[in-house]
Protein backbone atom coordinates (compact mmCIF):
# COMPACT_ATOMS: atom_id res chain seq x y z
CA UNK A 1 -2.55 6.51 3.18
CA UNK A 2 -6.09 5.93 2.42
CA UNK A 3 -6.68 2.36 0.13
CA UNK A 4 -9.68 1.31 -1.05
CA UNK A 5 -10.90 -2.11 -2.89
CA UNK A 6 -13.83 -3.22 -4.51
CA UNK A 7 -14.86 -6.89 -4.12
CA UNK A 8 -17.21 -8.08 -6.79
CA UNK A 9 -19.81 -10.49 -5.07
CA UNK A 10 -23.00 -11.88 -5.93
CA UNK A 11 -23.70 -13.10 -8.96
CA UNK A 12 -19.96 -13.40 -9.71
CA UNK A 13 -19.57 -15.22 -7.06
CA UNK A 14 -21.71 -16.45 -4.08
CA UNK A 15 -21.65 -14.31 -0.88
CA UNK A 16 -19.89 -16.93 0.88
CA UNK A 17 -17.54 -17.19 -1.12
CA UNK A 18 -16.93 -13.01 -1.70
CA UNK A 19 -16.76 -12.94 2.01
CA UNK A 20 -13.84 -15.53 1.87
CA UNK A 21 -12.22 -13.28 -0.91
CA UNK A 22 -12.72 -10.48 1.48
CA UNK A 23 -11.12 -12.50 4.67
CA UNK A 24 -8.10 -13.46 1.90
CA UNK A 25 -7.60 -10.19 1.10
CA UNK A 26 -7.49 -8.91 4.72
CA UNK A 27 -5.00 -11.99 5.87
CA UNK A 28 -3.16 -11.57 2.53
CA UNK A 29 -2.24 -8.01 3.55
CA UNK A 30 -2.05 -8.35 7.06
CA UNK A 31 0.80 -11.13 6.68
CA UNK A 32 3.16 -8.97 5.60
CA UNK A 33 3.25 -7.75 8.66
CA UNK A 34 6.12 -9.12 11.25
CA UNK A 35 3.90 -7.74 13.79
CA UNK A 36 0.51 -9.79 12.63
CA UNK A 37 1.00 -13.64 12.93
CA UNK A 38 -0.89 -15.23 10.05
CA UNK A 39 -2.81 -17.31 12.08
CA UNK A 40 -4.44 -14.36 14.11
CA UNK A 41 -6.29 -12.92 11.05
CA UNK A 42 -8.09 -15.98 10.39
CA UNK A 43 -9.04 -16.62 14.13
CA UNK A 44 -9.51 -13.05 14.50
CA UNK A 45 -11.81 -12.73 11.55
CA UNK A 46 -13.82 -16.18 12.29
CA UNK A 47 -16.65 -14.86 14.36
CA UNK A 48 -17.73 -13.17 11.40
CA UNK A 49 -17.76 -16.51 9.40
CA UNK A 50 -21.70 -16.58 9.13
CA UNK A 51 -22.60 -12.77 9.76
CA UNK A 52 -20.34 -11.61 6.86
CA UNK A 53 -21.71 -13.55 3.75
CA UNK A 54 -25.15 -12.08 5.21
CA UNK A 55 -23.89 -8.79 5.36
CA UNK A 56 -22.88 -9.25 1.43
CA UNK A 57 -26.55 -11.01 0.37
CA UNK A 58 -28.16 -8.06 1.61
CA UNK A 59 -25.83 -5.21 0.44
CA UNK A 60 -24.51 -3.42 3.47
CA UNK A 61 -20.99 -3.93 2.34
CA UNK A 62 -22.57 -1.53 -1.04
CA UNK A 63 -22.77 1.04 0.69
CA UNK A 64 -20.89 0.87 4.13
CA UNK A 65 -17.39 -0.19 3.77
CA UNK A 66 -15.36 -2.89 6.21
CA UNK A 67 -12.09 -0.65 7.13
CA UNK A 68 -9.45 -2.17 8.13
CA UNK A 69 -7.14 -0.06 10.35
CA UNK A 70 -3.13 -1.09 11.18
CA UNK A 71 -0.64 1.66 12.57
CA UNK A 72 -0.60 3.81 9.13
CA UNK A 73 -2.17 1.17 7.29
CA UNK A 74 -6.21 2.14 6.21
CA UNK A 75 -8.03 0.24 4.06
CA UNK A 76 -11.46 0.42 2.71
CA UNK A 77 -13.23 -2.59 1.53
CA UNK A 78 -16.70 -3.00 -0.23
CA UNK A 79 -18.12 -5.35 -1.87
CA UNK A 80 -20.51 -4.88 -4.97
CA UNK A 81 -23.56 -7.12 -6.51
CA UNK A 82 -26.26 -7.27 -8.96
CA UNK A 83 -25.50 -5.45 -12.41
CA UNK A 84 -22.54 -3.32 -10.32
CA UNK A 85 -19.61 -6.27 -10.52
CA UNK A 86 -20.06 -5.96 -14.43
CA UNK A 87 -18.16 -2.88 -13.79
CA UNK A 88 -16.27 -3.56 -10.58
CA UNK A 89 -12.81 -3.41 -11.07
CA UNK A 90 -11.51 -5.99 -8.04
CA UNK A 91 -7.93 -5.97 -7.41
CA UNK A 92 -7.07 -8.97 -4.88
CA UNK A 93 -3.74 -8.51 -4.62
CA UNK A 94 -2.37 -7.35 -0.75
CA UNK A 95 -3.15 -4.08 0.10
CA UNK A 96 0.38 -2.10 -0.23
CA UNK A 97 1.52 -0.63 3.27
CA UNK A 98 0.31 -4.41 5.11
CA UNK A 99 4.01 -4.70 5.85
CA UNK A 100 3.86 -1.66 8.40
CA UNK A 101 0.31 -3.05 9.78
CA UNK A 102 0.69 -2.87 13.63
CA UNK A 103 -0.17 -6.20 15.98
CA UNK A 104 -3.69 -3.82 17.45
CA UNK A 105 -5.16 -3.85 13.64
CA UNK A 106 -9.09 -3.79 13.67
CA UNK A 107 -11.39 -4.31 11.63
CA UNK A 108 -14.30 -1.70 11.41
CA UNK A 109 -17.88 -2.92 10.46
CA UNK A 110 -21.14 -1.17 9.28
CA UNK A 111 -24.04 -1.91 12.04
CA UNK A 112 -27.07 -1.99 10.21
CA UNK A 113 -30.29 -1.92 12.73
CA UNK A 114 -30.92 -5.63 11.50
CA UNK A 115 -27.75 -7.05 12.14
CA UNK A 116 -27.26 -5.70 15.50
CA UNK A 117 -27.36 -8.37 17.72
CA UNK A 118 -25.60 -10.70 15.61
CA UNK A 119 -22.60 -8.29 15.33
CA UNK A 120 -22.33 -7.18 18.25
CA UNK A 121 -22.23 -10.63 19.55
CA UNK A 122 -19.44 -11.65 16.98
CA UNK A 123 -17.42 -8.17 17.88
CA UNK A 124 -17.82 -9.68 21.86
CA UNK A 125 -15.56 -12.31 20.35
CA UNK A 126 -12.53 -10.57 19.00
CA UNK A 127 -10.73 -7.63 19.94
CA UNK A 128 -9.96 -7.04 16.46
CA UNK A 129 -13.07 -6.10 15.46
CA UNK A 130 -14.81 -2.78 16.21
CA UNK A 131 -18.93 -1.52 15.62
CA UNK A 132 -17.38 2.03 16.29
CA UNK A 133 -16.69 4.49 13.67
CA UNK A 134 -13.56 3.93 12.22
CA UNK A 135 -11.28 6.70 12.02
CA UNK A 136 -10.65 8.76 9.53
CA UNK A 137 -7.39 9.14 7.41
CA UNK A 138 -7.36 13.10 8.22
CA UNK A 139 -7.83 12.00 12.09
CA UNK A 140 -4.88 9.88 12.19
CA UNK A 141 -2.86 12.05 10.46
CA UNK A 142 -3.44 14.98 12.68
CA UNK A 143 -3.15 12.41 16.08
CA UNK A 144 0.54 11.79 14.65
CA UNK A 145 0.85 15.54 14.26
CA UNK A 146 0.13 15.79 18.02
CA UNK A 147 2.37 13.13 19.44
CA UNK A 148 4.82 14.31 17.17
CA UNK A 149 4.51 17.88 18.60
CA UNK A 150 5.50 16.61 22.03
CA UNK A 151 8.72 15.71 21.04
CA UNK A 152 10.99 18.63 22.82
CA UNK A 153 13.46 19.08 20.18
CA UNK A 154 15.49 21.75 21.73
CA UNK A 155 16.42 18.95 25.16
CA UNK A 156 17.17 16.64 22.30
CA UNK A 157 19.72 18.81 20.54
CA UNK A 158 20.87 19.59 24.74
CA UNK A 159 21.21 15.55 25.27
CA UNK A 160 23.32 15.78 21.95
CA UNK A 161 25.54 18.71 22.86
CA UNK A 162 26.03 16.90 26.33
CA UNK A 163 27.24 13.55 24.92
């Protein structure tokens, strides 16, 4: 199921520190995984320690989410400034569904043309995060429609019969 949160950054708080409320939020929910060990987010996440308050200050995370993507759990996270976190209505609690993230979670960024380098170097660094297009709820719902269509139910009920 598609989630989505809204982080309220500058001037409610500085980017830095809306890009560690960000990096909470994603550890928060990822530790309720048994598959995610809680130190992995944070050294996962670190390369992105000086590119992701950067990305806040000049509003890519406005307009192009982060999306974090675990097994069935999708999250979209942006991150608001200027007169918009007046309105923004941040929920920091754990993302429910973080307890069914899988151990191959990644983190989707926005690319902008003037970040480019900088991310891509950063993404070098962690196979948890991803420049690529992140999929799409209705994509990963029809992927588990395929593999569950190759399950041969009629040599199932056979194996049954059999036993």
């Amino acid at each position: 199921m598609q989630r989505y949160r809204t982080i309220a950054g500058p001037p409610e708080r500085t980017a830095t520190a809306a890009w560690q409320t960000v990096s909470s939020l994603i550890a928060n929910t990822l530790a309720a995984s048994a598959e995610v060990a809680g130190d992995a987010v944070s050294t996962a996440l670190s390369p992105l320690q000086g590119i992701g308050p950067a990305l806040i200050a000049a509003g890519h995370l406005e307009t192009a989410p982060l999306v974090l993507v675990g097994g069935p759990l999708h999250v979209s996270i942006t991150v608001v400034t200027g007169a918009a976190v007046t309105t923004a209505e941040e929920n920091l609690s754990p993302v429910p569904g973080g307890a069914s993230a899988t151990a191959d979670w990644v983190l989707y960024l926005p690319n902008p043309a003037s970040f480019s380098a900088a991310l891509s170097a950063a993404v070098a660094k962690s196979r948890h995060l991803s420049l690529a297009t992140p999929p799409t709820e209705s994509n990963r719902s029809s992927e588990a429609g395929v593999k569950a269509s190759m399950v041969d139910l009629t040599a199932l009920q056979g194996l049954r019969a059999s036993s």
